[in-house]
Structures are given as structure tokens and as C-alpha cells.
PDB file of N, CA and C in Angstrom:
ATOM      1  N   UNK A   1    -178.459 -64.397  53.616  1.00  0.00           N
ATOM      2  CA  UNK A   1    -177.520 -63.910  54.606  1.00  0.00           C
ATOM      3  C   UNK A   1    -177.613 -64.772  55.868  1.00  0.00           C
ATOM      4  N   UNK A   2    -176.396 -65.269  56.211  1.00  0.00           N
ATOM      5  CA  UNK A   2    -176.375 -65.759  57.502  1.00  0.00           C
ATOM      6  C   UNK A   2    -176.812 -64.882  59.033  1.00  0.00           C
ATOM      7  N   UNK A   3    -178.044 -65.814  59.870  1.00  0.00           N
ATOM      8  CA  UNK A   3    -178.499 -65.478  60.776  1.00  0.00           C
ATOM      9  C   UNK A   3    -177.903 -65.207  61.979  1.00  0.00           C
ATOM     10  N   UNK A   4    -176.758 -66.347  62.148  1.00  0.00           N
ATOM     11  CA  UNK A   4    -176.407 -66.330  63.258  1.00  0.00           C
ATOM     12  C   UNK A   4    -174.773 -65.988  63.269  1.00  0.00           C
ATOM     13  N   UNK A   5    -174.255 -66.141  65.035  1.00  0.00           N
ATOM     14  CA  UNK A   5    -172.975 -65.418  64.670  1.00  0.00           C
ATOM     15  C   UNK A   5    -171.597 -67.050  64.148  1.00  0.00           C
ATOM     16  N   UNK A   6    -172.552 -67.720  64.364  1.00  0.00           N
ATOM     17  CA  UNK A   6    -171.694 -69.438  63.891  1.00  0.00           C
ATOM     18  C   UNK A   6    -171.764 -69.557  62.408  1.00  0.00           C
ATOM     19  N   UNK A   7    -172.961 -68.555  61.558  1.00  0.00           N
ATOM     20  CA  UNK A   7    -172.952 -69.275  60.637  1.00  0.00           C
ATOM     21  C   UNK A   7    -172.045 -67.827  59.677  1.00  0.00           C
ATOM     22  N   UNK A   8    -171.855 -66.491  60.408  1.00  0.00           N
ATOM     23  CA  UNK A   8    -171.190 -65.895  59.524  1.00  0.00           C
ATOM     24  C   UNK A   8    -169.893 -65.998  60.278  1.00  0.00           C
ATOM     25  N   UNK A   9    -169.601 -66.176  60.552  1.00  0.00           N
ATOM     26  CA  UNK A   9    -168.112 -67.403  60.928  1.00  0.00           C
ATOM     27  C   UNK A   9    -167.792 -67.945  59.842  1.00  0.00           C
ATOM     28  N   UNK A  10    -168.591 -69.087  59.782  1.00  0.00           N
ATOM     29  CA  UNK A  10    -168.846 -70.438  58.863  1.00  0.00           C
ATOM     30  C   UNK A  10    -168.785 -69.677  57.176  1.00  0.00           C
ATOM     31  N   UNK A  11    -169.411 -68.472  57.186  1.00  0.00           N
ATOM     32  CA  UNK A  11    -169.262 -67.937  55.741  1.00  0.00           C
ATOM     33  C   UNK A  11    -167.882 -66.962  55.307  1.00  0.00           C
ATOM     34  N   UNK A  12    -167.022 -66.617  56.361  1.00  0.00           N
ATOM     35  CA  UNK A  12    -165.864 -66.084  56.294  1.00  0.00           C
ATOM     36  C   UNK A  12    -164.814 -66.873  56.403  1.00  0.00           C
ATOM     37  N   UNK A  13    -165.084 -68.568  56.743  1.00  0.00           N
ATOM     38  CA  UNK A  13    -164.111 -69.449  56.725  1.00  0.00           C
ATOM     39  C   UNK A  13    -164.082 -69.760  54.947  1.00  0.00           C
ATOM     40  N   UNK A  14    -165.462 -70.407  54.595  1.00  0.00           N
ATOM     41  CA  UNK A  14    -165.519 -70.883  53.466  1.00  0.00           C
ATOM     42  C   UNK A  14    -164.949 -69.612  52.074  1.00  0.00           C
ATOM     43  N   UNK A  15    -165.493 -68.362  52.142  1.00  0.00           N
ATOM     44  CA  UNK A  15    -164.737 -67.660  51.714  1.00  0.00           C
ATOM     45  C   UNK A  15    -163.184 -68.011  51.370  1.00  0.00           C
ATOM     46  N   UNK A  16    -162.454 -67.991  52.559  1.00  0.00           N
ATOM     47  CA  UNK A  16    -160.943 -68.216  52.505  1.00  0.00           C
ATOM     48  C   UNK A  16    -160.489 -69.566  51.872  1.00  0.00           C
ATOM     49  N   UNK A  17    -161.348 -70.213  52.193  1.00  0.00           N
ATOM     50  CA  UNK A  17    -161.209 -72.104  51.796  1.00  0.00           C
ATOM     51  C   UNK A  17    -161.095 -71.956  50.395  1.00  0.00           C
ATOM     52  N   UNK A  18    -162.504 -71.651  49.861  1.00  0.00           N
ATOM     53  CA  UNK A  18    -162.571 -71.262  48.172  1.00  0.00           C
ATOM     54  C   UNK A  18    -161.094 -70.582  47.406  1.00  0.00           C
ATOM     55  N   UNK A  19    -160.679 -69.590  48.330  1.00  0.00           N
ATOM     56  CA  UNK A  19    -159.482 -68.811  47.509  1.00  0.00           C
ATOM     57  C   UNK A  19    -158.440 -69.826  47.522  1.00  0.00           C
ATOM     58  N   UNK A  20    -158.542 -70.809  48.426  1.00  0.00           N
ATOM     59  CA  UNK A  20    -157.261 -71.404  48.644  1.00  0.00           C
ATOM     60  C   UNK A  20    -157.674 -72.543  47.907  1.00  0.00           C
ATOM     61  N   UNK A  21    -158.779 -72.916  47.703  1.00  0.00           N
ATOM     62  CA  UNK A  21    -158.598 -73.985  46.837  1.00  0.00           C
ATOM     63  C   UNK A  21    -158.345 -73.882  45.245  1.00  0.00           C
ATOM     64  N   UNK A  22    -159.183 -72.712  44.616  1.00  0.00           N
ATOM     65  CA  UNK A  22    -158.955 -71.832  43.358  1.00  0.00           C
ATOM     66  C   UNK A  22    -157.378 -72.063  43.061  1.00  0.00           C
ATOM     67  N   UNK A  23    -156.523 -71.288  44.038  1.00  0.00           N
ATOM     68  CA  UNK A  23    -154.667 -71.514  43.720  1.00  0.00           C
ATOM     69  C   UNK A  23    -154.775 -73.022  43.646  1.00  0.00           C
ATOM     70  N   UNK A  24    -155.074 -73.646  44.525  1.00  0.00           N
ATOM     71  CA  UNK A  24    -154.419 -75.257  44.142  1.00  0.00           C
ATOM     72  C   UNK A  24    -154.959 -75.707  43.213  1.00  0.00           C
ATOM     73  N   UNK A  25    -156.010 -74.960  42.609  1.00  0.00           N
ATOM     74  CA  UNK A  25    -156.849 -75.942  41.179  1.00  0.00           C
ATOM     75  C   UNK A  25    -155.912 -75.765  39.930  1.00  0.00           C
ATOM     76  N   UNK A  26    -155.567 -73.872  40.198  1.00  0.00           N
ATOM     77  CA  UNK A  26    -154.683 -73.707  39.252  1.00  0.00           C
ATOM     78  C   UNK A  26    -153.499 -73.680  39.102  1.00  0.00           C
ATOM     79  N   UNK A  27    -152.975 -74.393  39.982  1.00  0.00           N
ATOM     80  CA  UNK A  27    -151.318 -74.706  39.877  1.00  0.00           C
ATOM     81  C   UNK A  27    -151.359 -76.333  39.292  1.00  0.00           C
ATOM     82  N   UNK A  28    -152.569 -76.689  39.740  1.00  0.00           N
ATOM     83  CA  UNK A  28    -152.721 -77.997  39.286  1.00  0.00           C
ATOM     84  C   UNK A  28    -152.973 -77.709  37.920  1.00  0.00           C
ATOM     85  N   UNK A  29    -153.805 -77.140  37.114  1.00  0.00           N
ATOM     86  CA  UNK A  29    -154.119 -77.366  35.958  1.00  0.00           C
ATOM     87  C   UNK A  29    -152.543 -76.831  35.030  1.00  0.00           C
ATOM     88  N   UNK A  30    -151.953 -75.690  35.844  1.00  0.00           N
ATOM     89  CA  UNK A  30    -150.904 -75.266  35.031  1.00  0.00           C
ATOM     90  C   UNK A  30    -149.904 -76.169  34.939  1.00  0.00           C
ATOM     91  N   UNK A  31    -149.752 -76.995  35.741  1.00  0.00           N
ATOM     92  CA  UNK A  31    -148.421 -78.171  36.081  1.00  0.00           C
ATOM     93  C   UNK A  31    -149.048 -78.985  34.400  1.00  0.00           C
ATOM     94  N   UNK A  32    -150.070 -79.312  34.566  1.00  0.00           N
ATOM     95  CA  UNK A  32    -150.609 -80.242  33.385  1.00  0.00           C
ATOM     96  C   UNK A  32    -150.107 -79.700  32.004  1.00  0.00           C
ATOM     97  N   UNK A  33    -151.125 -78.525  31.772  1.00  0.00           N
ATOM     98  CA  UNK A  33    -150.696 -77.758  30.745  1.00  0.00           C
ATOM     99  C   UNK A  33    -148.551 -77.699  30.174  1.00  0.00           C
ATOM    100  N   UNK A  34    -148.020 -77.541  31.349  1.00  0.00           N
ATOM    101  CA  UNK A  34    -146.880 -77.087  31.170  1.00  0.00           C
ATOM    102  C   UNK A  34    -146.195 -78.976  30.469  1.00  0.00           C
ATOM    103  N   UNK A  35    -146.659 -79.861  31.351  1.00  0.00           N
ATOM    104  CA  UNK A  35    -145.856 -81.011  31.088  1.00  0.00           C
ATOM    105  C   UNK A  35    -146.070 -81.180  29.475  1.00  0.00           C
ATOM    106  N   UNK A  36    -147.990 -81.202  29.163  1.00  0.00           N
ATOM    107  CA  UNK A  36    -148.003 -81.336  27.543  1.00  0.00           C
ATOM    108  C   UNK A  36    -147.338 -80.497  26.758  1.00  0.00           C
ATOM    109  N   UNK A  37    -147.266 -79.501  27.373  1.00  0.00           N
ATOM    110  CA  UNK A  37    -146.418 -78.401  26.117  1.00  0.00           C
ATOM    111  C   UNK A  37    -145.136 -79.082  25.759  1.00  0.00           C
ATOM    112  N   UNK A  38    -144.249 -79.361  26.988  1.00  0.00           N
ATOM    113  CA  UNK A  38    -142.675 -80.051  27.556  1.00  0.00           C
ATOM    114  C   UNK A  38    -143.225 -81.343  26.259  1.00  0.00           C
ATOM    115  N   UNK A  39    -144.079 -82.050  26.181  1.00  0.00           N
ATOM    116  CA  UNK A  39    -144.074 -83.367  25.590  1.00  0.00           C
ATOM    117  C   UNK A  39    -144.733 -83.370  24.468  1.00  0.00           C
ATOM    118  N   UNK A  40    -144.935 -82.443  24.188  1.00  0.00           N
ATOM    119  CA  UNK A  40    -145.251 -81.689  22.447  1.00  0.00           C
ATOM    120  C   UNK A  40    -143.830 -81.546  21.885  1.00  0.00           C
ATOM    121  N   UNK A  41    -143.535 -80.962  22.592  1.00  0.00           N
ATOM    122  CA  UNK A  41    -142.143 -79.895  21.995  1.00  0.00           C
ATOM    123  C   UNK A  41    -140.711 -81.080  21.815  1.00  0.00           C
ATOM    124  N   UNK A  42    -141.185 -81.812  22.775  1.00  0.00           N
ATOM    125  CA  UNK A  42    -140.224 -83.063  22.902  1.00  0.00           C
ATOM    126  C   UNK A  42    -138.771 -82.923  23.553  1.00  0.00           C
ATOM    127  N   UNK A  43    -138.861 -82.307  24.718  1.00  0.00           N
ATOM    128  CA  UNK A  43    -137.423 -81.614  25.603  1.00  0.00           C
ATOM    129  C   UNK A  43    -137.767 -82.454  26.434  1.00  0.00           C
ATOM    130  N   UNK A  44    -136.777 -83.482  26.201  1.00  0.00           N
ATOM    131  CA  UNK A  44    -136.393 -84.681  27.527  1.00  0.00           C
ATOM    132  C   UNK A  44    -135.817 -84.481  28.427  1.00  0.00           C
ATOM    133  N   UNK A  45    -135.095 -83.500  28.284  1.00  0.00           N
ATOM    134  CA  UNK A  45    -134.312 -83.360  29.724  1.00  0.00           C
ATOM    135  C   UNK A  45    -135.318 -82.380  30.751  1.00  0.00           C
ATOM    136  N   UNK A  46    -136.025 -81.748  30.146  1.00  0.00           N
ATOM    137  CA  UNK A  46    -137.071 -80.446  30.823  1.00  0.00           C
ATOM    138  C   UNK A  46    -138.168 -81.499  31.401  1.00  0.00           C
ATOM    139  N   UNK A  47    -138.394 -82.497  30.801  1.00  0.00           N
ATOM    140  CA  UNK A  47    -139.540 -83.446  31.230  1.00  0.00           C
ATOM    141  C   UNK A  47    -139.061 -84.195  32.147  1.00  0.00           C
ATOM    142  N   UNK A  48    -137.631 -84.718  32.327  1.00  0.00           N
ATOM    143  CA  UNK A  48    -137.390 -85.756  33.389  1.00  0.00           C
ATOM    144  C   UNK A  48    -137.072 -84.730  34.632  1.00  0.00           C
ATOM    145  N   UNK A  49    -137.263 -83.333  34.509  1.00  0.00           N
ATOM    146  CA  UNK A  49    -136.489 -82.553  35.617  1.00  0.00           C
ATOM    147  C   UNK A  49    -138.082 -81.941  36.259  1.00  0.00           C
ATOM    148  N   UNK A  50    -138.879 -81.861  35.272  1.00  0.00           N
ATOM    149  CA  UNK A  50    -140.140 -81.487  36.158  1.00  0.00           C
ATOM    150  C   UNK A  50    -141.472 -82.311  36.427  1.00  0.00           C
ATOM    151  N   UNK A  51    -140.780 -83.354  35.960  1.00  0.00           N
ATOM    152  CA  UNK A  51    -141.794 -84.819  36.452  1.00  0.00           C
ATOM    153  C   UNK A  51    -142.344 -84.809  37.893  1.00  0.00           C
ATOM    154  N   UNK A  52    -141.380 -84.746  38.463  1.00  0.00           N
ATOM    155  CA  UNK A  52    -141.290 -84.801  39.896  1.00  0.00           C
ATOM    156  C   UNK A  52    -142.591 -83.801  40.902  1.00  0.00           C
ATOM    157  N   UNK A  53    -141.798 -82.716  40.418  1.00  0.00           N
ATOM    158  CA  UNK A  53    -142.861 -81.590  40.877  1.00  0.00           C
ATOM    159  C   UNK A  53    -144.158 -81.288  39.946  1.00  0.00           C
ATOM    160  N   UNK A  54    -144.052 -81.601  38.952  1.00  0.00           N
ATOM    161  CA  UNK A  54    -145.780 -82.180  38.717  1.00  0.00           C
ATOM    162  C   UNK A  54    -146.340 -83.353  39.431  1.00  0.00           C
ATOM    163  N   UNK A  55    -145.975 -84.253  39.872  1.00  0.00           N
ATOM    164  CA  UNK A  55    -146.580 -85.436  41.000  1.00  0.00           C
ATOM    165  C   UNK A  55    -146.560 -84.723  42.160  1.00  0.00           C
ATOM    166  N   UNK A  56    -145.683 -84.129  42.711  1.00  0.00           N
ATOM    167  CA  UNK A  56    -145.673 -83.267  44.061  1.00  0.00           C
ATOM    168  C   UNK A  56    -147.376 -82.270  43.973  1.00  0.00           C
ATOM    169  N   UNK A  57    -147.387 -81.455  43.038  1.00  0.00           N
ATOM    170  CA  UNK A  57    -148.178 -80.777  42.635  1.00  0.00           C
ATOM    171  C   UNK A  57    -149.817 -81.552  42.855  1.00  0.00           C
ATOM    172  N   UNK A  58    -150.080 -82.296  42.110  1.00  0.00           N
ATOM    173  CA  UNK A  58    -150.658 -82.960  41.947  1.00  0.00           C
ATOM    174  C   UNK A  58    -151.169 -84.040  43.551  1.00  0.00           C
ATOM    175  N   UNK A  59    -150.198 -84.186  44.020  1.00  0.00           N
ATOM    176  CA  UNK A  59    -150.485 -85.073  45.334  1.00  0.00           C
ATOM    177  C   UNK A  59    -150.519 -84.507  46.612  1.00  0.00           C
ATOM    178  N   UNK A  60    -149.911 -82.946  46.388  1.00  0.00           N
ATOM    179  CA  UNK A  60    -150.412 -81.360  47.685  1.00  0.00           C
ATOM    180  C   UNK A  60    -152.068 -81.148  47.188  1.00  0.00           C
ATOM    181  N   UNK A  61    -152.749 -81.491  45.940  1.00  0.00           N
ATOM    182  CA  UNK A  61    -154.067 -80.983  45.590  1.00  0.00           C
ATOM    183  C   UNK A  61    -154.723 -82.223  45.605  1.00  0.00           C
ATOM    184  N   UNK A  62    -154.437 -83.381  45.780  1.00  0.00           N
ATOM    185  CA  UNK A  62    -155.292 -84.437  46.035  1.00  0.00           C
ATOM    186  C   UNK A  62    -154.973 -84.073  47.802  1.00  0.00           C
ATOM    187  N   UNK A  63    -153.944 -84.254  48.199  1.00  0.00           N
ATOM    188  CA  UNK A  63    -153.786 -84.145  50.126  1.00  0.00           C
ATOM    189  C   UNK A  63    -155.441 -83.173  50.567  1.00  0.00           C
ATOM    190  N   UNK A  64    -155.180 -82.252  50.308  1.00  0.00           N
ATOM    191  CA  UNK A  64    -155.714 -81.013  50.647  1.00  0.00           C
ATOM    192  C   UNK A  64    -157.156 -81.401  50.206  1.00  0.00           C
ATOM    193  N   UNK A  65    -157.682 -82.377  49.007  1.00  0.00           N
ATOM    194  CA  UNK A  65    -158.887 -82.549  48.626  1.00  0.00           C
ATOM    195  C   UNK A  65    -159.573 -81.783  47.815  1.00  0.00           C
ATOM    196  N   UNK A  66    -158.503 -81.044  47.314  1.00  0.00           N
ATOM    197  CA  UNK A  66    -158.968 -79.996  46.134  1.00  0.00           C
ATOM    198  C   UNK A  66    -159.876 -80.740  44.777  1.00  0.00           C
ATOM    199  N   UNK A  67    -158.626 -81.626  44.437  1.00  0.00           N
ATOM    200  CA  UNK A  67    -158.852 -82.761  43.368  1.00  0.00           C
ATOM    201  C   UNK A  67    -159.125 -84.108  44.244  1.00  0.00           C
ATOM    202  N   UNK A  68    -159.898 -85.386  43.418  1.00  0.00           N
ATOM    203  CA  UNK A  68    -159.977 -86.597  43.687  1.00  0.00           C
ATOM    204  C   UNK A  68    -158.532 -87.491  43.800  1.00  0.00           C
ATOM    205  N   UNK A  69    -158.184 -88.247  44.714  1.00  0.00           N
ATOM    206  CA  UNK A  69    -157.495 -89.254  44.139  1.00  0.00           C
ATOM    207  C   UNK A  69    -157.260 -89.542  43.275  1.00  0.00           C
ATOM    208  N   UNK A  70    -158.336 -90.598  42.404  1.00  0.00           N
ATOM    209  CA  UNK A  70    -157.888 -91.008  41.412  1.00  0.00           C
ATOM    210  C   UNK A  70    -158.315 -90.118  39.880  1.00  0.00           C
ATOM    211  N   UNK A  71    -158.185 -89.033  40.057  1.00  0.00           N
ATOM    212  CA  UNK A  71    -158.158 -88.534  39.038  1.00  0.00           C
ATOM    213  C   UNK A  71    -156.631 -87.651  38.745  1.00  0.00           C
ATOM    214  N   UNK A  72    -156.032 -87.301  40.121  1.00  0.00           N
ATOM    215  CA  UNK A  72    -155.043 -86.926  40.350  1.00  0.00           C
ATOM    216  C   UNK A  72    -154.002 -88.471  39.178  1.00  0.00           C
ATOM    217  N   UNK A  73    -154.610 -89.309  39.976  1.00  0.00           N
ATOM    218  CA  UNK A  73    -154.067 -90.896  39.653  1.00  0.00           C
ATOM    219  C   UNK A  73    -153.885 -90.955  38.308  1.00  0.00           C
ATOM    220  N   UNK A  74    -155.044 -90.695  37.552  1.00  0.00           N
ATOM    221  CA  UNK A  74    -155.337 -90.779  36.103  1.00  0.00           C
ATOM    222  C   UNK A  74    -154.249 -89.821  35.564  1.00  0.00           C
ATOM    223  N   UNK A  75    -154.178 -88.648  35.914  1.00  0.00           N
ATOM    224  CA  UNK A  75    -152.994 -87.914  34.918  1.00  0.00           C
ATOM    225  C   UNK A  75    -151.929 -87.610  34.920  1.00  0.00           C
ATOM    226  N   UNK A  76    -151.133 -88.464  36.483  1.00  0.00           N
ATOM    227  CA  UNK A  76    -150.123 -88.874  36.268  1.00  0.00           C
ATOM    228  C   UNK A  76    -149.733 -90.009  35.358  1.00  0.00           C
ATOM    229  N   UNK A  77    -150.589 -90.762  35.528  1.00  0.00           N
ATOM    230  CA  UNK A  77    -150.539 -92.236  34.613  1.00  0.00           C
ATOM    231  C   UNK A  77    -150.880 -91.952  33.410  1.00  0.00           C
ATOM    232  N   UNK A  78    -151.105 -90.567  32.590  1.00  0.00           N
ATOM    233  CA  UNK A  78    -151.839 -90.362  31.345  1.00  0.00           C
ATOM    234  C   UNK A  78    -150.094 -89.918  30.805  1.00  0.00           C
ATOM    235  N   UNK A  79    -149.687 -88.859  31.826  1.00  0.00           N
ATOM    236  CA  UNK A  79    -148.304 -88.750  31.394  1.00  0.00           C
ATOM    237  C   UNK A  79    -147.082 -89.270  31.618  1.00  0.00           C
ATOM    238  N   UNK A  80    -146.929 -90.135  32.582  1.00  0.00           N
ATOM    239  CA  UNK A  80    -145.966 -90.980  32.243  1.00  0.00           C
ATOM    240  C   UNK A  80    -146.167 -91.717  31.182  1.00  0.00           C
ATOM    241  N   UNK A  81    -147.226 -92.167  30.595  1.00  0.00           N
ATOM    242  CA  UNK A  81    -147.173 -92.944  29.435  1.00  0.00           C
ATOM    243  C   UNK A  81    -146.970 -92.079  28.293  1.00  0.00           C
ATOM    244  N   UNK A  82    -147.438 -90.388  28.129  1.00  0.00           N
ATOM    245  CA  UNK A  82    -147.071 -90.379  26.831  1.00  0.00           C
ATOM    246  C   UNK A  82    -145.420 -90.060  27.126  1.00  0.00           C
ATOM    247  N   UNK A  83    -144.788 -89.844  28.015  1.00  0.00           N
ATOM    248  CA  UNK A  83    -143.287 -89.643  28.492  1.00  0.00           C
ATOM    249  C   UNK A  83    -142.395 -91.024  27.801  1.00  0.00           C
ATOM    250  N   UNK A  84    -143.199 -92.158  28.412  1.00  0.00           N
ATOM    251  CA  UNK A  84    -142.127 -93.302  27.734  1.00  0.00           C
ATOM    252  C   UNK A  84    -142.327 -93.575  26.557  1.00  0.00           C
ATOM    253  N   UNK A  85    -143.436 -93.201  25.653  1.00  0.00           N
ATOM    254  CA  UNK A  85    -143.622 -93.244  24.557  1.00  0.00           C
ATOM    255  C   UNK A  85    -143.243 -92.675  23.238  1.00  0.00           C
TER     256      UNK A  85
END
């Protein structure tokens, strides 16, 4: 338990931080999920219309520092390639 009154501050910030990062992990992971399903199923027009906002997605959770850069990096570049493929 925090001693002082800075550090239960400090433990009611991080609290809130955590919840907010949790949503951006999982909007991130769902954007992913949703594109492979879209590129399983093979609906081109559903894939060129939510490309976009999966990179948006993806680059609000790298901004924020939820996710890394370049890992953000990596799975855009994992799916545009299976997209042109």
C-alpha cells in the first residue's frame, strides 16, 4: 500500500492508465482479427473499405504507446501483403 499522499495519487492515475490502455490493446487486437477473417473469406471490397481504419487503429495504439512502433509496423506490412496477394 502506498505511503504517501503522491504515491496514492500515482496509484489512482495508473489504475485509469491500465483501463485505458486494456481498450486500446483490444481494439487493436480486434481490428487484426477482423481484417484476417475479411482475408480468409476473401471480400475485397470489405478489405479495401476497412484497411484504412485498421492503420488508423493501429497508429492511435502505437501514438498513445500502448503497442511498439514497429510492431504496429510489422502487421500492417503482414497485411497488406497477404491483401495484394
Amino acid at each position: 500500500m502506498p505511503n504517501t499522499a503522491s504515491a496514492i495519487r500515482r496509484v489512482r492515475r495508473v489504475i485509469k492508465q491500465t483501463a485505458v490502455n486494456r481498450l486500446r490493446k483490444s481494439k487493436y487486437r480486434a481490428a487484426v482479427k477482423k481484417m484476417d477473417d475479411l482475408i480468409k473469406k476473401g471480400e475485397k471490397e470489405n478489405i479495401k473499405k476497412n484497411f484504412s481504419s485498421f492503420q488508423s487503429i493501429l497508429m492511435k495504439a502505437t501514438k498513445s504507446g500502448t503497442i511498439n512502433k514497429k510492431t504496429a509496423s510489422r502487421k500492417i506490412s503482414k497485411i497488406s501483403k497477404k491483401i495484394s496477394s
